[in-house]
Protein backbone atom coordinates (compact mmCIF):
# COMPACT_ATOMS: atom_id res chain seq x y z
CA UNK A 1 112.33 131.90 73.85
CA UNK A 2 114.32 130.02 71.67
CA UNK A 3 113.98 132.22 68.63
CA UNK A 4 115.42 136.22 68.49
CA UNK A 5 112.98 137.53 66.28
CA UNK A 6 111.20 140.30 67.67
CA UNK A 7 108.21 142.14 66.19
CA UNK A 8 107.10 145.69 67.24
CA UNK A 9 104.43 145.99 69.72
CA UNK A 10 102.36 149.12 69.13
CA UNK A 11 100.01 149.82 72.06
CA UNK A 12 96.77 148.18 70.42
CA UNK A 13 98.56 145.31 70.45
CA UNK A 14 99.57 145.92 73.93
CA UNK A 15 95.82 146.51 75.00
CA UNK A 16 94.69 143.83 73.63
CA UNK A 17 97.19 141.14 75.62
CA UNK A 18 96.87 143.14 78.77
CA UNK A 19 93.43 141.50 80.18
CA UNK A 20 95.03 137.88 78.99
CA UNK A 21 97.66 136.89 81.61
CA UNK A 22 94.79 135.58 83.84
CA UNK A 23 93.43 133.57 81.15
CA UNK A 24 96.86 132.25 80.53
CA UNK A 25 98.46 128.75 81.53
CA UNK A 26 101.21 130.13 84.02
CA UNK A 27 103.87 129.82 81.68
CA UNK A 28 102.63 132.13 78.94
CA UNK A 29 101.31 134.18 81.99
CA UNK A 30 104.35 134.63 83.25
CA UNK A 31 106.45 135.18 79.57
CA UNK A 32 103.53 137.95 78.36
CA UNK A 33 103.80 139.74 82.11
CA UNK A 34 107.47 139.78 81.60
CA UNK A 35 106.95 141.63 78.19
CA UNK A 36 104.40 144.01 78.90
CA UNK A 37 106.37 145.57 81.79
CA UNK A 38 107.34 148.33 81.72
CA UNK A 39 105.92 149.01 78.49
CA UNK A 40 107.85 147.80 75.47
CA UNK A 41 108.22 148.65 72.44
CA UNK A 42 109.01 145.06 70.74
CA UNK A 43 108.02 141.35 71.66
CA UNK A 44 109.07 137.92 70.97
CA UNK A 45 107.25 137.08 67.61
CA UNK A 46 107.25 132.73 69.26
CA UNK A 47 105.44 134.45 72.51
CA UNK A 48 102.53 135.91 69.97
CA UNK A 49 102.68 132.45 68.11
CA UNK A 50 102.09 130.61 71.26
CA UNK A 51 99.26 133.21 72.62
CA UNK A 52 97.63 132.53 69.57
CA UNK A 53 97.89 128.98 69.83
CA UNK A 54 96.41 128.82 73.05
CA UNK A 55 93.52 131.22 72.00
CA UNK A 56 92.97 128.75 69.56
CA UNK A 57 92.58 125.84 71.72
CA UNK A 58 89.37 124.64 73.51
CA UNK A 59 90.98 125.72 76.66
CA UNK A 60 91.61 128.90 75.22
CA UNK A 61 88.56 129.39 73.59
CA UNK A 62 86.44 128.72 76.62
CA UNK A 63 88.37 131.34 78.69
CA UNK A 64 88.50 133.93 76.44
CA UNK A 65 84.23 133.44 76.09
CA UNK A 66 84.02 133.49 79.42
CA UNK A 67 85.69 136.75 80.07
CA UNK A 68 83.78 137.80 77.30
CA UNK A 69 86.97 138.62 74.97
CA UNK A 70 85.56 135.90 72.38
CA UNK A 71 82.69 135.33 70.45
């Protein structure tokens, strides 16, 4: 991550990226595995930025509908 900024991670937050990292493209799996263990307390605000971009996209999108996690 290129950026320092950090934003808390409260454990909804947590709970709702745990069932992701399989949905992920390999290098945001491996950057949101990295920050969900052991439990943390903060996480790279870029990392949510690119999660959400990804859930965004039609690849994203499609996953998260097929692992029903998406309307």
């Amino acid at each position: 991550m290129t950026s320092n900024l950090h934003v808390s991670l409260p454990e909804h937050l947590q709970e709702a990226l745990k069932p992701l990292p399989d949905l992920l493209p390999m290098e945001l799996r491996t950057l949101v595995v990295q920050a969900l263990e052991p439990p943390s307390k903060e996480i790279h605000y870029e990392l949510l930025v690119k999660v959400s971009t990804w859930a965004h996209s039609e690849d994203g999108k499609e996953r998260l509908k097929a692992a029903d996690l998406r309307q």
